[in-house]
C-alpha atoms as a PDB file:
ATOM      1  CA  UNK A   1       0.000   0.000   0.000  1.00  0.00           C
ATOM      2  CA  UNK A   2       1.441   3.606  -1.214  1.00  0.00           C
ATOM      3  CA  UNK A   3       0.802   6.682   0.626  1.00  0.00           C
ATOM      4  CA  UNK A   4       0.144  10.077  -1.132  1.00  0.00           C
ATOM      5  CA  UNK A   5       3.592  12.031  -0.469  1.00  0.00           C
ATOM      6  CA  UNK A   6       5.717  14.914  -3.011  1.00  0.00           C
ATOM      7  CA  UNK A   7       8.737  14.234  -1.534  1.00  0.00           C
ATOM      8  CA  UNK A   8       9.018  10.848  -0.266  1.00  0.00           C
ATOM      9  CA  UNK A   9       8.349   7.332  -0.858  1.00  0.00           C
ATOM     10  CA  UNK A  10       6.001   6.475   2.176  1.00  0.00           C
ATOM     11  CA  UNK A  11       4.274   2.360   1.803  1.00  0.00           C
ATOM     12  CA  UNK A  12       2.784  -0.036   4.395  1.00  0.00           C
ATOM     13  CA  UNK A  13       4.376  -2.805   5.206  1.00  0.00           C
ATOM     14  CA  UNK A  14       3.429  -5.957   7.417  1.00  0.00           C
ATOM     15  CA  UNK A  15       1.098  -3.090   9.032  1.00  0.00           C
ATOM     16  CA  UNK A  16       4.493  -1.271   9.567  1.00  0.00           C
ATOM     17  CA  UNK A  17       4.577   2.358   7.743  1.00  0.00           C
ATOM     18  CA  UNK A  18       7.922   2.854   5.856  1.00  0.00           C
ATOM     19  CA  UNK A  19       8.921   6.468   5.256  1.00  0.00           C
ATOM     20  CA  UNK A  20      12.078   6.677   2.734  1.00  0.00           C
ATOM     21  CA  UNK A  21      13.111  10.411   2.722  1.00  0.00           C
ATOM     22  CA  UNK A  22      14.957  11.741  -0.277  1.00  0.00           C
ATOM     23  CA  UNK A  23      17.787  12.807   2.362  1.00  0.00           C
ATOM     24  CA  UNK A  24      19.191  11.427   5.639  1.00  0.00           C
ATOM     25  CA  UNK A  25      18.770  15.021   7.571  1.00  0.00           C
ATOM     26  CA  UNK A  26      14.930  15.229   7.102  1.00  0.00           C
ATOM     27  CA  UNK A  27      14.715  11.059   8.469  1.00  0.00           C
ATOM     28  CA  UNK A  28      16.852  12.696  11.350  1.00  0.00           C
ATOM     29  CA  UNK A  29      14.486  15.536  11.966  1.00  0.00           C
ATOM     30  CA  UNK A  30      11.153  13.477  11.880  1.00  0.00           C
ATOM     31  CA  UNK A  31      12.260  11.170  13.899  1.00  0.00           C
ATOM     32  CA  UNK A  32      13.590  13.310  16.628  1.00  0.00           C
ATOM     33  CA  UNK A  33      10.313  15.334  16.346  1.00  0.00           C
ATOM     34  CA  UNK A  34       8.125  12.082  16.798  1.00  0.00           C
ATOM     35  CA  UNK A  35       9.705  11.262  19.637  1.00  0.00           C
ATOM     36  CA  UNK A  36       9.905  14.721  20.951  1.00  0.00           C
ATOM     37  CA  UNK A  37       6.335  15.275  20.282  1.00  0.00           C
ATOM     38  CA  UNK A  38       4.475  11.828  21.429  1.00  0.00           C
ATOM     39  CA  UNK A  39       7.170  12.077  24.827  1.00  0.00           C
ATOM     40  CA  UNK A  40       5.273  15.383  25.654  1.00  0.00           C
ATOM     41  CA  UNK A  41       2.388  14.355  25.309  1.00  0.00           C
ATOM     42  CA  UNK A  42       0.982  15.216  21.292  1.00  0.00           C
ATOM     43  CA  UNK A  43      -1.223  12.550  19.279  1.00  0.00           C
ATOM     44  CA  UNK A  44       1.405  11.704  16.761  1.00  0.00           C
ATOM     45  CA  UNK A  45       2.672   8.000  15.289  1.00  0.00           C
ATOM     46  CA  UNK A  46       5.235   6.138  17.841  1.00  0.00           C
ATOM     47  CA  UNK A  47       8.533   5.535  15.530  1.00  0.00           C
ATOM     48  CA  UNK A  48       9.462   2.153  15.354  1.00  0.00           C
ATOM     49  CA  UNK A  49      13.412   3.216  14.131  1.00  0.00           C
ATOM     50  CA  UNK A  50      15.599   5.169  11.845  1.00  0.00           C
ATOM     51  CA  UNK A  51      18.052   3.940   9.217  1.00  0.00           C
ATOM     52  CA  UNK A  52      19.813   6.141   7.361  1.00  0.00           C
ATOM     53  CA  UNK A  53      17.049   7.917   5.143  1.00  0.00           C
ATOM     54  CA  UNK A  54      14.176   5.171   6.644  1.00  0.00           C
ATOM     55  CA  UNK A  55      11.869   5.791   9.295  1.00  0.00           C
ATOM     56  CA  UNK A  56       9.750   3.581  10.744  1.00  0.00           C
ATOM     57  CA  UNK A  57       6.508   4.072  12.221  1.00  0.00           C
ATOM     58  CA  UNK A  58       3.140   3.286  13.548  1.00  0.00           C
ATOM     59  CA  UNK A  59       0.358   2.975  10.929  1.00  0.00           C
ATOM     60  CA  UNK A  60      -2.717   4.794  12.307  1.00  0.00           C
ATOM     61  CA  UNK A  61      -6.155   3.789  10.938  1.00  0.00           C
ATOM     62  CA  UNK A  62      -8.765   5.910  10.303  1.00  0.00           C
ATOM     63  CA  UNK A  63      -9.550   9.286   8.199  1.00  0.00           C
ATOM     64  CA  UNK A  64      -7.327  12.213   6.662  1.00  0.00           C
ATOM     65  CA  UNK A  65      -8.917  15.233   7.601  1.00  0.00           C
ATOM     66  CA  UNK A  66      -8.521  15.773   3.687  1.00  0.00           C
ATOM     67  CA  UNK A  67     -11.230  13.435   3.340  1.00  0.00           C
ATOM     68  CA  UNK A  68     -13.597  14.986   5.647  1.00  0.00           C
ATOM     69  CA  UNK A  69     -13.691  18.398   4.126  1.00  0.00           C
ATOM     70  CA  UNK A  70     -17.356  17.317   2.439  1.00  0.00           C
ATOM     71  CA  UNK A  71     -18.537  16.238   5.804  1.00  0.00           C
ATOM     72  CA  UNK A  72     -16.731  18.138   8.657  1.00  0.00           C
ATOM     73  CA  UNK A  73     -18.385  17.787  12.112  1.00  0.00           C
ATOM     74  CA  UNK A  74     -17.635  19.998  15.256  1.00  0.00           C
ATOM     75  CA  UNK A  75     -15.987  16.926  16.906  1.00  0.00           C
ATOM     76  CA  UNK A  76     -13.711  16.706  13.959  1.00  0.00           C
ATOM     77  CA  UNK A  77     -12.717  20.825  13.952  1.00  0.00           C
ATOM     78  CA  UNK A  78     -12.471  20.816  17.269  1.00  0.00           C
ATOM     79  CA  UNK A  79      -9.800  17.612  17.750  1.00  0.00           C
ATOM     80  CA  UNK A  80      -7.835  19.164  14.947  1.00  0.00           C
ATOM     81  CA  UNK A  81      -7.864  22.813  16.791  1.00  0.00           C
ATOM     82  CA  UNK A  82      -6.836  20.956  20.371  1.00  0.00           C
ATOM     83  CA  UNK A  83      -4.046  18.921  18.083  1.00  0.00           C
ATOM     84  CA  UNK A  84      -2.665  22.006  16.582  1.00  0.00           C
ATOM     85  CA  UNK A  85      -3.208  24.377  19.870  1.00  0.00           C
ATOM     86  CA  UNK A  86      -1.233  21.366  21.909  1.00  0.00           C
ATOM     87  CA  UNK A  87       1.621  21.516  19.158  1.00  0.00           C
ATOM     88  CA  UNK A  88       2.087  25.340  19.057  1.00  0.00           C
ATOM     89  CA  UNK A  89       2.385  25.203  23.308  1.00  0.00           C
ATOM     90  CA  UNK A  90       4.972  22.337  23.433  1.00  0.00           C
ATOM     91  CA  UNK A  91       7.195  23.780  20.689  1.00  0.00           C
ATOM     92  CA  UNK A  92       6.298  28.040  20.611  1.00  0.00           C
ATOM     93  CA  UNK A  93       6.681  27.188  16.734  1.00  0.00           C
ATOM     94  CA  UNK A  94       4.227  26.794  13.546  1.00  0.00           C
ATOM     95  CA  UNK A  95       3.434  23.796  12.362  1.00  0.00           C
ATOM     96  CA  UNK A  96       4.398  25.220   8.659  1.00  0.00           C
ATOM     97  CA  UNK A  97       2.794  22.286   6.600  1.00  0.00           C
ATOM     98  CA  UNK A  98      -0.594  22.117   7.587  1.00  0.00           C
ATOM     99  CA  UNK A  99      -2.385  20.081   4.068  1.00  0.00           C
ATOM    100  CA  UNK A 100      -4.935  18.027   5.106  1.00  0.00           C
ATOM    101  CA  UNK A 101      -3.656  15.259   4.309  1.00  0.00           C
ATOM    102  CA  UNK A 102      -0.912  15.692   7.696  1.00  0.00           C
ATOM    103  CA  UNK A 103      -4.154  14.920   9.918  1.00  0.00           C
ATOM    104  CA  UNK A 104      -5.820  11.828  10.518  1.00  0.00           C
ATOM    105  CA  UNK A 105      -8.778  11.235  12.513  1.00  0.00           C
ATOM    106  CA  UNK A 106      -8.725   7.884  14.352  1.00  0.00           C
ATOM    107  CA  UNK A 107     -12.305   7.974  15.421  1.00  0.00           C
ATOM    108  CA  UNK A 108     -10.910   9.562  18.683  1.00  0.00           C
ATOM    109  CA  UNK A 109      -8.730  12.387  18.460  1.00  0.00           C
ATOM    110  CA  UNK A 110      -6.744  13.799  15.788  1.00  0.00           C
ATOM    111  CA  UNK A 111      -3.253  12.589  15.102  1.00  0.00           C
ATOM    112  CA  UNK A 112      -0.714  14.670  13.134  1.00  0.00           C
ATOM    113  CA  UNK A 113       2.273  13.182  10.652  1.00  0.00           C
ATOM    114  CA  UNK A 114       4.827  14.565   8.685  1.00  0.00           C
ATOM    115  CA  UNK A 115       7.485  16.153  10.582  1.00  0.00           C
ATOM    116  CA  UNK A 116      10.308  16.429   8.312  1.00  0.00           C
ATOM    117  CA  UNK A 117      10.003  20.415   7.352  1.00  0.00           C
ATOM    118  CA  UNK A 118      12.102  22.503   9.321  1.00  0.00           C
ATOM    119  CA  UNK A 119       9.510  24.328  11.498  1.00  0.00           C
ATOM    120  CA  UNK A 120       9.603  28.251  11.955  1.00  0.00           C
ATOM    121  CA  UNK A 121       8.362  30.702  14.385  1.00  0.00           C
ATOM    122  CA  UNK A 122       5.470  33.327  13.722  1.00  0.00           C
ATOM    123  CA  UNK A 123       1.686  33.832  14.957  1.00  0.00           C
ATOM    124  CA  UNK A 124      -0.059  30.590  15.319  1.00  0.00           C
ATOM    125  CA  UNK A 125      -3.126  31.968  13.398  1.00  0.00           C
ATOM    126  CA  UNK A 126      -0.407  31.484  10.197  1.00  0.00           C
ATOM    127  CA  UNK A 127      -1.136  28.148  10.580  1.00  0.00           C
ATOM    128  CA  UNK A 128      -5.124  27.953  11.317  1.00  0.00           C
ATOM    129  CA  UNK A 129      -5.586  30.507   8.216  1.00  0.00           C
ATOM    130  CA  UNK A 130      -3.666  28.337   5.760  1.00  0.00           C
ATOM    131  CA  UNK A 131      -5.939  25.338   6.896  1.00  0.00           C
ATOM    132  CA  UNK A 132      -9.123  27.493   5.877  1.00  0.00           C
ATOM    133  CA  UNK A 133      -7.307  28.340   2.895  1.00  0.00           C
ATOM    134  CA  UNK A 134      -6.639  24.497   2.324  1.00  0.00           C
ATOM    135  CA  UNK A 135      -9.754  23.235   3.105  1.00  0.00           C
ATOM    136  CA  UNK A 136     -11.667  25.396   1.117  1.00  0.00           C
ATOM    137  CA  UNK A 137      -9.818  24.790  -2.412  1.00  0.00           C
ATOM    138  CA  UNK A 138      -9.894  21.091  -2.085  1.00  0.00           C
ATOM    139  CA  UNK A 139     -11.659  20.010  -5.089  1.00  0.00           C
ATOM    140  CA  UNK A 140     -15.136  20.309  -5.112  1.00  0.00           C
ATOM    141  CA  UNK A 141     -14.046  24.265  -4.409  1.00  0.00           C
ATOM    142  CA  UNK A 142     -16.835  26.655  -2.651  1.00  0.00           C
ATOM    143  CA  UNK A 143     -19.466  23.808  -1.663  1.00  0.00           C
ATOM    144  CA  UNK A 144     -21.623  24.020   0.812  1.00  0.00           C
ATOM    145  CA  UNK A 145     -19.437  20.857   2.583  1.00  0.00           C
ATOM    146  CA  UNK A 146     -16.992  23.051   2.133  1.00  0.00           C
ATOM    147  CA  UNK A 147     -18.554  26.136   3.322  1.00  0.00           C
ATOM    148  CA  UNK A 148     -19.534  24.001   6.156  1.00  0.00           C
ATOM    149  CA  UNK A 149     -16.149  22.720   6.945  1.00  0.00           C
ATOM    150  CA  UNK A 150     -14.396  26.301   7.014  1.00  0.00           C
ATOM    151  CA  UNK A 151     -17.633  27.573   9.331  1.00  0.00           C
ATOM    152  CA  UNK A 152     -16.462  24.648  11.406  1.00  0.00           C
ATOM    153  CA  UNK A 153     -12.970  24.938  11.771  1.00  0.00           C
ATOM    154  CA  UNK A 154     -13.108  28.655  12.244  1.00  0.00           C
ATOM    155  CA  UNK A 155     -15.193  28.338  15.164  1.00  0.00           C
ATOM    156  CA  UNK A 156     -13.057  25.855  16.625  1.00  0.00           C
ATOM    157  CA  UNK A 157      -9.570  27.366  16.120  1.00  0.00           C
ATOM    158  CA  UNK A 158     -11.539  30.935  17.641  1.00  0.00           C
ATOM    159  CA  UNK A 159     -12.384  28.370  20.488  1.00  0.00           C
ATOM    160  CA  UNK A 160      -9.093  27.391  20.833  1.00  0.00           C
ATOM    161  CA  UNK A 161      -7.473  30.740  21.330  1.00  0.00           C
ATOM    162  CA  UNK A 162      -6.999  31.762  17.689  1.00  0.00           C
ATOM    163  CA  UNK A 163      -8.111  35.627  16.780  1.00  0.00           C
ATOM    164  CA  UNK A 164     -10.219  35.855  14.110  1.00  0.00           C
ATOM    165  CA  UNK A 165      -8.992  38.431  12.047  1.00  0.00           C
ATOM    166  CA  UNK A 166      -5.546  37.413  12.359  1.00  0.00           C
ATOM    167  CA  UNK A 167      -6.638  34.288  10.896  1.00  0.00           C
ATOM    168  CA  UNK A 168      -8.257  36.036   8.099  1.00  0.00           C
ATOM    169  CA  UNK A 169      -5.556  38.299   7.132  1.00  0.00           C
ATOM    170  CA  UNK A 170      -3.113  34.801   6.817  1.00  0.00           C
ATOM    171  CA  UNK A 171      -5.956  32.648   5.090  1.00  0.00           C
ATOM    172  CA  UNK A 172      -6.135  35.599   2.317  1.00  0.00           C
ATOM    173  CA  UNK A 173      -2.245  35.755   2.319  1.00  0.00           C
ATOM    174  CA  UNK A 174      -2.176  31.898   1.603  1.00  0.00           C
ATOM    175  CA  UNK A 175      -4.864  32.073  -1.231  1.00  0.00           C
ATOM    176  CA  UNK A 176      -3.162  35.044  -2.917  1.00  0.00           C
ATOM    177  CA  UNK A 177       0.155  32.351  -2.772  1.00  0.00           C
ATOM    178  CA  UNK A 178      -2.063  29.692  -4.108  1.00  0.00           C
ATOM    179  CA  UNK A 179      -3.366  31.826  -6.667  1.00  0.00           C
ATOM    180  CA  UNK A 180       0.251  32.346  -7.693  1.00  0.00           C
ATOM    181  CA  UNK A 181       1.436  29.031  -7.108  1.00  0.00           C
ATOM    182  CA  UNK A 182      -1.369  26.938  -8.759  1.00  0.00           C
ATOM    183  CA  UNK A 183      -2.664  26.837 -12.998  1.00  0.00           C
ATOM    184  CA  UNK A 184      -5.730  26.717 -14.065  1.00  0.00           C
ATOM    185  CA  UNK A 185      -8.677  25.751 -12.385  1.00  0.00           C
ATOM    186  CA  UNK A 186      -8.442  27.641  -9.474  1.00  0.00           C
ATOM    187  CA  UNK A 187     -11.543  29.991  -8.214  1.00  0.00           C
ATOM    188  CA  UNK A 188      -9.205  33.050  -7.546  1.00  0.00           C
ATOM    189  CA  UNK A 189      -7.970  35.304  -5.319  1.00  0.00           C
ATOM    190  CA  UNK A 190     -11.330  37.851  -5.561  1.00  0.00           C
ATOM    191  CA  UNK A 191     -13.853  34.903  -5.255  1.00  0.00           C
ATOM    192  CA  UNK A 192     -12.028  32.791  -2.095  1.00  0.00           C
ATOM    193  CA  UNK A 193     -11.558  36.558  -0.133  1.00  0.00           C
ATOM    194  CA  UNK A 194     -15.453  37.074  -0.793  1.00  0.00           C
ATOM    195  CA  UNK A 195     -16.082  33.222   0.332  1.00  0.00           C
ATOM    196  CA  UNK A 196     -14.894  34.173   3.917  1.00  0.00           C
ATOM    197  CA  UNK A 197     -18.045  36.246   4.411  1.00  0.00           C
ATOM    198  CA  UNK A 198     -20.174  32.587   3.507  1.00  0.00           C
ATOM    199  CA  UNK A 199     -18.153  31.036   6.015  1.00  0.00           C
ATOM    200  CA  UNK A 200     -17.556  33.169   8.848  1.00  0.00           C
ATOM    201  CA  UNK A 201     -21.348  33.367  10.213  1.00  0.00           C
END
């Protein structure tokens, strides 16, 4: 079994999850953050052992929160807004690469993977407005599951300690780098600012 990754080859093996980084220094760093994290008490996979480039790691059943975005509940929002809350207290840092697909509800709480980005300090609304921004251009874009699933997590990362119009100003700096980042069908800059107004009710 393959997992979806840009950088890496990530499979499941024997119900073990092998991560094979493109570089020995990012294995390093993941590793070290796993054990950093889950030691302090964060929902994150236990690592099994390092090799050189290969991690490996605890396969955790259940949902990416990438998945959910047509069918978000406030139990869902709310574990990934405790998850991410709980990260930026144990390290004072952003999580940086918050896709969707770095979240997986386990039918209990929300457990977060991917660790090997070297993480960087700055408001922690950087990283609740870039999950909005995320969430909501996740093909369908602008649905109502979608409109429903920003409304969600919005209320939960306010909930959580996150201001709201800090997170605003960051989830309309992220679309504008989408908008420059991504080709083609993409609903633009204009039409995702606008969208906030659907969503923030």
């Amino acid at each position: 079994m393959n997992f979806y990754s840009k950088k890496n080859r990530v499979t499941l093996e024997d119900g073990v999850v092998i991560k094979r980084h493109s570089d020995v220094f990012s294995s390093i760093r993941e590793a070290r953050a796993l054990t950093e994290l889950r030691e302090a008490g964060l929902a994150v996979p236990f690592l099994l052992g390092r090799d050189e480039n290969v991690i490996r790691m605890e396969y955790i059943p259940g949902e990416i929160y990438h998945a959910l975005t047509e069918e978000m509940t406030p139990e869902h929002a709310l574990a990934l807004a405790d998850w991410l809350a709980k990260y930026h207290d144990i390290t004072g840092l952003l999580r940086g690469d918050v896709n969707l697909r770095n979240f997986i509800w386990n039918g209990r709480e929300c457990v977060g993977v991917d660790f090997e980005d070297v993480p960087a300090a700055g408001e922690r609304e950087a990283d609740m407005g870039k999950i909005l921004a995320f969430a909501v251009t996740y093909k369908p874009c602008l649905s109502p599951g979608k409109t429903e699933c920003a409304r969600q997590l919005l209320r939960a990362f306010v909930k959580t300690g996150g201001r709201k119009e800090k997170i605003r100003s960051f989830y309309l700096g992220e679309i504008l780098d989408m908008e420059r980042r991504r080709k083609g069908d993409f609903p633009g800059a204009e039409a995702l600012g606008v969208y906030w107004e659907e969503f923030d009710r």
